[in-house]
C-alpha atoms as a PDB file:
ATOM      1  CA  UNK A   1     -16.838  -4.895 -16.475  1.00  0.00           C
ATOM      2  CA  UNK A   2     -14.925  -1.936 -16.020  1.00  0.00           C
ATOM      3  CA  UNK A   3     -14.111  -2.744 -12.142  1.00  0.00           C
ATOM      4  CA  UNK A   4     -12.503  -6.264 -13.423  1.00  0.00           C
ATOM      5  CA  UNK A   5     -10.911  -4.504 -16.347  1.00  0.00           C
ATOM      6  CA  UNK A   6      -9.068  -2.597 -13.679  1.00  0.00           C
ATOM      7  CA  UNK A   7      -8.580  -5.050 -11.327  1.00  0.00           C
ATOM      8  CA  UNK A   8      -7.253  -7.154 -13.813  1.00  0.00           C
ATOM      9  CA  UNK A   9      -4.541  -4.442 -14.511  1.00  0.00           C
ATOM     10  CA  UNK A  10      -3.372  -4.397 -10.968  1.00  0.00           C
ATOM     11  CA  UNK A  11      -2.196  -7.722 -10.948  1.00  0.00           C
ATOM     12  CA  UNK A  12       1.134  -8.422  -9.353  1.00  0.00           C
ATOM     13  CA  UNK A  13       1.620  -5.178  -8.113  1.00  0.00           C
ATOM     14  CA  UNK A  14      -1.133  -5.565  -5.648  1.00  0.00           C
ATOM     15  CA  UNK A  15      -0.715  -8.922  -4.514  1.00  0.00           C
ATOM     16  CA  UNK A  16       3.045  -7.727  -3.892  1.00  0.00           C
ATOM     17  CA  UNK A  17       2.426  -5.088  -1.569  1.00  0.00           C
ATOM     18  CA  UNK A  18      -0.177  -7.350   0.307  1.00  0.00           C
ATOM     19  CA  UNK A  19       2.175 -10.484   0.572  1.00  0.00           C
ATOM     20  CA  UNK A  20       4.539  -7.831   1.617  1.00  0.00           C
ATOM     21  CA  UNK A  21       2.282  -5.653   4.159  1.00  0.00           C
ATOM     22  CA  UNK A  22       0.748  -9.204   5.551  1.00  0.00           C
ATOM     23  CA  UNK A  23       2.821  -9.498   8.803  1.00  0.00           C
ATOM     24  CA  UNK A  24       1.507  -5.747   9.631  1.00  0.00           C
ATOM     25  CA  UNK A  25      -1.826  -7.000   9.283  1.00  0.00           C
ATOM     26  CA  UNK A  26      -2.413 -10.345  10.921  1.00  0.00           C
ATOM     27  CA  UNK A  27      -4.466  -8.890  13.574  1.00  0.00           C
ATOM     28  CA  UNK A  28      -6.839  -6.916  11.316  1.00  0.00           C
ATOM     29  CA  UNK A  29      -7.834 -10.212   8.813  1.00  0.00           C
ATOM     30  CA  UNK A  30     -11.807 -10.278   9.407  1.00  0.00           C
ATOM     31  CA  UNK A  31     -14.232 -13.095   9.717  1.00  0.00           C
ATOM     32  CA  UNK A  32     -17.503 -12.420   7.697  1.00  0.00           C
ATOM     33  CA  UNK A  33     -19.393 -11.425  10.946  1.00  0.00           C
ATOM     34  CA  UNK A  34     -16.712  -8.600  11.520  1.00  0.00           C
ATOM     35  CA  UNK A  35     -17.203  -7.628   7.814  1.00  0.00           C
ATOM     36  CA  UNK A  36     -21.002  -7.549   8.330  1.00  0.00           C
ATOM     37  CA  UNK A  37     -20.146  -5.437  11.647  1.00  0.00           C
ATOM     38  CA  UNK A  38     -17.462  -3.544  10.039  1.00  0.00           C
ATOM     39  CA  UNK A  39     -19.884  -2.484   7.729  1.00  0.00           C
ATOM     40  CA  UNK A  40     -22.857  -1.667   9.941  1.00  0.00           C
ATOM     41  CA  UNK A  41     -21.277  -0.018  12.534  1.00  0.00           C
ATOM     42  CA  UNK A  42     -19.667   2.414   9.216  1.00  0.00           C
ATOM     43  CA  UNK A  43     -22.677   3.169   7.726  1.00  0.00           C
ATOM     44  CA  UNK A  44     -24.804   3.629  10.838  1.00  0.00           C
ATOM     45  CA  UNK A  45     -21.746   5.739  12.608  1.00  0.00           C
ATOM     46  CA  UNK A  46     -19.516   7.354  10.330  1.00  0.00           C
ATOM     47  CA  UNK A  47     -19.942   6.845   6.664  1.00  0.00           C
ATOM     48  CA  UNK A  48     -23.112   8.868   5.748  1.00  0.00           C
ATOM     49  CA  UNK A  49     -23.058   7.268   1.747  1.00  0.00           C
ATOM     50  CA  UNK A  50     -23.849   3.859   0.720  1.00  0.00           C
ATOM     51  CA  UNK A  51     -21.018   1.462   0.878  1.00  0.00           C
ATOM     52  CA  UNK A  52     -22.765  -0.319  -1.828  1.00  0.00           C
ATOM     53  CA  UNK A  53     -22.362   2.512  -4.285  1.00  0.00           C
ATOM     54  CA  UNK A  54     -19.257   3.528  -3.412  1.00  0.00           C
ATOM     55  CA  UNK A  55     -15.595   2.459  -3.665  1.00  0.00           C
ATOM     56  CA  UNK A  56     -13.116   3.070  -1.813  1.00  0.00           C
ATOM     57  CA  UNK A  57      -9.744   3.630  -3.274  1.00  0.00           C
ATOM     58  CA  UNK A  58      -6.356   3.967  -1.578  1.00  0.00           C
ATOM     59  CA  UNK A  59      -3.026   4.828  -3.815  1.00  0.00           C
ATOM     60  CA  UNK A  60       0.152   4.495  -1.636  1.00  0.00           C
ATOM     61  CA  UNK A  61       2.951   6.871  -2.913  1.00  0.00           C
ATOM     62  CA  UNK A  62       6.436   7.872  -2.248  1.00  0.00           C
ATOM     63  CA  UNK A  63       5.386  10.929   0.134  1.00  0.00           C
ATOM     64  CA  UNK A  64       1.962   9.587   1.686  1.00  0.00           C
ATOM     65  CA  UNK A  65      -0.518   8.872  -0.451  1.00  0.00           C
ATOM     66  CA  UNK A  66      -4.249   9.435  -2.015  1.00  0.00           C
ATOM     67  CA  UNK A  67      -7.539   8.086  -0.315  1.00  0.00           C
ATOM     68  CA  UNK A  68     -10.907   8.760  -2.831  1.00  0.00           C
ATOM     69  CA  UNK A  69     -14.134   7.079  -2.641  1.00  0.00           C
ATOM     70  CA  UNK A  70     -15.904   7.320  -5.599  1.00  0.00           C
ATOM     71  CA  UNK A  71     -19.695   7.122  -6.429  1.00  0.00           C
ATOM     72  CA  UNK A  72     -20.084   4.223  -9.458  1.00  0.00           C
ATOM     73  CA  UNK A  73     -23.213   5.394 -10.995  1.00  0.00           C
ATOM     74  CA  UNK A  74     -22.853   9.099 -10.757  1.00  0.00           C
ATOM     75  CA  UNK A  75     -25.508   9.480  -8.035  1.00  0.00           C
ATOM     76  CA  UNK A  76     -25.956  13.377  -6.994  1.00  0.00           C
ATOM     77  CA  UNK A  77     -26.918  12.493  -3.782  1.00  0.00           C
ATOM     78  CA  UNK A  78     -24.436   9.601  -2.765  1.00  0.00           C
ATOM     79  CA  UNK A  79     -21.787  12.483  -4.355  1.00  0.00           C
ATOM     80  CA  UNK A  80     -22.405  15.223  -2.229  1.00  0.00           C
ATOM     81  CA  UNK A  81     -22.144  12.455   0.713  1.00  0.00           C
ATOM     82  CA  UNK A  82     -19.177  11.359  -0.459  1.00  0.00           C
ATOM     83  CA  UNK A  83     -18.164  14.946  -0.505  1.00  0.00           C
ATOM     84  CA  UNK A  84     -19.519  15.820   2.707  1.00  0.00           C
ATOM     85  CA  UNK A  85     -18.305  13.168   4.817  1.00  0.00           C
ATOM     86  CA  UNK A  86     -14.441  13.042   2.868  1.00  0.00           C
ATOM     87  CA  UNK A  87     -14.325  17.006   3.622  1.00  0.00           C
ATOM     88  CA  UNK A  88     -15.554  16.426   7.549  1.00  0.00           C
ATOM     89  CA  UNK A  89     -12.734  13.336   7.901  1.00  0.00           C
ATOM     90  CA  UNK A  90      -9.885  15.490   6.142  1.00  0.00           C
ATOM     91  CA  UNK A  91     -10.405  18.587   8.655  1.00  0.00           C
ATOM     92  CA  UNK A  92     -10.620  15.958  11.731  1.00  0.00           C
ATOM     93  CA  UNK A  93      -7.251  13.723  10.649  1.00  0.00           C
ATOM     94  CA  UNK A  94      -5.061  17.602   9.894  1.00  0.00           C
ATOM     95  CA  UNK A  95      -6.079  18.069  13.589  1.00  0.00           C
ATOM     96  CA  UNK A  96      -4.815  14.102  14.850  1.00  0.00           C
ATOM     97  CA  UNK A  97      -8.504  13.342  15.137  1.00  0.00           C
ATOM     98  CA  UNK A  98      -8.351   9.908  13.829  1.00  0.00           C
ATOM     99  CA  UNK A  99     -11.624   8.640  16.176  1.00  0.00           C
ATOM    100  CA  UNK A 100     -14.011   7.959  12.768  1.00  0.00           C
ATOM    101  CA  UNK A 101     -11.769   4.879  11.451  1.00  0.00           C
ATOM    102  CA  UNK A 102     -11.294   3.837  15.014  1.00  0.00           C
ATOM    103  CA  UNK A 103     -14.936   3.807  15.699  1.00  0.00           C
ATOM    104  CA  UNK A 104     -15.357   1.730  12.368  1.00  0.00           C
ATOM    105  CA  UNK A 105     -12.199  -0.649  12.513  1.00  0.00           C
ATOM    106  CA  UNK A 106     -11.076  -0.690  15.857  1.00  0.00           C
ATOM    107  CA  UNK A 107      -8.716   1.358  18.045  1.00  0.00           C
ATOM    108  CA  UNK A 108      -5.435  -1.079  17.406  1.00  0.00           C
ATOM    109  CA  UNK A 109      -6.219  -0.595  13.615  1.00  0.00           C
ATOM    110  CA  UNK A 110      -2.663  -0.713  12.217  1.00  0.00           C
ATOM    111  CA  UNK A 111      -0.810   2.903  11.398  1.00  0.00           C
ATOM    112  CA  UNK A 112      -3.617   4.782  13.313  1.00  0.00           C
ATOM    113  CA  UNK A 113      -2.242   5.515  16.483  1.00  0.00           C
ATOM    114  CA  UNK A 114       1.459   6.840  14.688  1.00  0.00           C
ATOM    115  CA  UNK A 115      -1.193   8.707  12.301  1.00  0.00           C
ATOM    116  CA  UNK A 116      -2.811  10.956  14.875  1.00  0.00           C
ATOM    117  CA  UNK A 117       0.268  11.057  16.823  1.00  0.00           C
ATOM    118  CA  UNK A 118       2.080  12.144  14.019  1.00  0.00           C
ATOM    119  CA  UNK A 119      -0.826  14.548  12.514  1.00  0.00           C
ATOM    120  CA  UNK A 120       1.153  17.629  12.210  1.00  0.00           C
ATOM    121  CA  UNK A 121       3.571  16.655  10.569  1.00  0.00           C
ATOM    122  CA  UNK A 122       1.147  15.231   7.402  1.00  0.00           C
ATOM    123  CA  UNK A 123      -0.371  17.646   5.179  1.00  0.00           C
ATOM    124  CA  UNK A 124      -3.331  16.610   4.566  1.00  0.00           C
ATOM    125  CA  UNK A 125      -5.758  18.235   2.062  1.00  0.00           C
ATOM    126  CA  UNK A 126      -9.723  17.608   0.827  1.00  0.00           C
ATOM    127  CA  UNK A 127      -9.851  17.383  -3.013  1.00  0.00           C
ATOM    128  CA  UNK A 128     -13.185  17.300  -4.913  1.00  0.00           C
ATOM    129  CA  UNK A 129     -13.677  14.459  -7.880  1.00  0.00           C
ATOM    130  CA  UNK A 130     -16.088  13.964 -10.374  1.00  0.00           C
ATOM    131  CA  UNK A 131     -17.506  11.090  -9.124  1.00  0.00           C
ATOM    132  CA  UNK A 132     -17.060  11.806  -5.322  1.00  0.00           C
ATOM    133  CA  UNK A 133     -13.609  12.708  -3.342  1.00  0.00           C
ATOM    134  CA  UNK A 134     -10.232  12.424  -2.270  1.00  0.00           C
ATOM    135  CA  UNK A 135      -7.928  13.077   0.867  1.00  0.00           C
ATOM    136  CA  UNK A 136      -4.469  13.658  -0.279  1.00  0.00           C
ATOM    137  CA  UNK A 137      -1.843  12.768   2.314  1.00  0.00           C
ATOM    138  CA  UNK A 138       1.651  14.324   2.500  1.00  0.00           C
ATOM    139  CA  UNK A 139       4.962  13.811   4.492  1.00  0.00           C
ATOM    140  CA  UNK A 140       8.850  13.590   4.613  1.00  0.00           C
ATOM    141  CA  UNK A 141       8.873  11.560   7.403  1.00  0.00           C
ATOM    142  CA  UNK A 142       9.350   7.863   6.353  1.00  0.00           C
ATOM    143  CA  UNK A 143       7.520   6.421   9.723  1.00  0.00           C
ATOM    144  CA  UNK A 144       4.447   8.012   9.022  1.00  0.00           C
ATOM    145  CA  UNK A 145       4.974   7.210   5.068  1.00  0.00           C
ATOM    146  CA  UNK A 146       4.885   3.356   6.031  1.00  0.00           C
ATOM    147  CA  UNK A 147       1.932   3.949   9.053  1.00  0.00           C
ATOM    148  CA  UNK A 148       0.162   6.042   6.287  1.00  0.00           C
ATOM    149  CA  UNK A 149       0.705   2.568   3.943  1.00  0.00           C
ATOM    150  CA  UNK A 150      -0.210   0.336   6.536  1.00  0.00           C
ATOM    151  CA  UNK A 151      -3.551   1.979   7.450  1.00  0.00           C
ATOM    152  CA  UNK A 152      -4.333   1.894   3.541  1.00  0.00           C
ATOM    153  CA  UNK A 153      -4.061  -1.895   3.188  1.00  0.00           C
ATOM    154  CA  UNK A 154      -5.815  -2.688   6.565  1.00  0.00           C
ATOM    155  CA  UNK A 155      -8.365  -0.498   5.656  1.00  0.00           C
ATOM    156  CA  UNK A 156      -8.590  -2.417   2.181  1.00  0.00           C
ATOM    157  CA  UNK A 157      -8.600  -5.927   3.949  1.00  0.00           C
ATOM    158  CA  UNK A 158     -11.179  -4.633   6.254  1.00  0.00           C
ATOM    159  CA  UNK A 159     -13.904  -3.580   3.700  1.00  0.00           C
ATOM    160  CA  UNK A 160     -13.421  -6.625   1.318  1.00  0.00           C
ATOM    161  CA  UNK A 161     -15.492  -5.236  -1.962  1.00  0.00           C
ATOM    162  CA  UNK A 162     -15.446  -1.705  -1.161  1.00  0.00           C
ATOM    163  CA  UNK A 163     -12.384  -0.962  -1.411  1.00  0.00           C
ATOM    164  CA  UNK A 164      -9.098  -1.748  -3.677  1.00  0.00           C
ATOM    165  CA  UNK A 165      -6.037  -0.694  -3.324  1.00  0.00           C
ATOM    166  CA  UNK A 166      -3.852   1.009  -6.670  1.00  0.00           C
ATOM    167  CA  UNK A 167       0.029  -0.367  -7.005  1.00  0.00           C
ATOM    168  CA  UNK A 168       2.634   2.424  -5.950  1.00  0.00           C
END
């Protein structure tokens, strides 16, 4: 209840920034067996946590924005995961090492190539949650403030249900 309670909240403000991010991500709209792959090739590859547990959360904002996947029933062990994996992914993207989403959602994944391109000139920093993580993304440069954007919401079309994206 408390997911749709939140959900509910978003309203407009999400369906906004998709109608407005759409042309971005035309190439990126999956078919359910690219979900199902999607999925599989994260949590056999990359994601060490169980997608089903999890959810991923991406918050746009004026200098970057905030990426946090949080556990929903408070499991320890799907935490430290979390944790692990988060920590791992925010020490590969501060070096341009953006090869774990493109392993997941495809090389061409929108905003990923200007992302590790553009690497050191985003702070990026690992920040521990209650229920799991966040990576905290930080820049003046407005390119890399739209590619950062971009990646969010194709990373939010891409996992369907695991994922949600907060209005900016």
């Amino acid at each position: 209840m408390k997911r749709n309670t939140i959900l509910a909240a978003l309203g407009c403000g999400v369906l906004s920034y998709f109608v407005a991010a759409m042309p971005a991500l035309a190439d990126t709209t999956m078919t359910p067996s690219s979900h199902a792959a999607m999925v599989e090739r994260g949590s056999k590859e990359v994601m060490p946590f169980d997608l089903n547990q999890a959810m991923h959360i991406f918050e746009p904002t004026r200098d970057g924005g905030v990426q946090t996947v949080m556990v929903h029933d408070g499991n320890p062990q799907q935490i430290a995961l979390v944790r692990s994996h988060l920590r791992k992914e925010a020490v590969a993207f501060a070096h341009g090492d953006f090869s774990d989403p493109a392993k997941i959602h495809g090389t061409n994944m929108p905003g990923l190539a200007q992302l590790s391109a553009g690497a050191s000139r985003i702070d990026i920093t690992y920040l521990q949650t209650t229920n799991g993580a966040s990576i905290r993304y930080k820049t003046s440069d407005p390119q890399l403030i739209a590619a950062l954007h971009t990646w969010f919401a194709a990373q939010v079309m891409d996992h369907g249900a695991h994922a949600m994206m907060m209005p900016h």
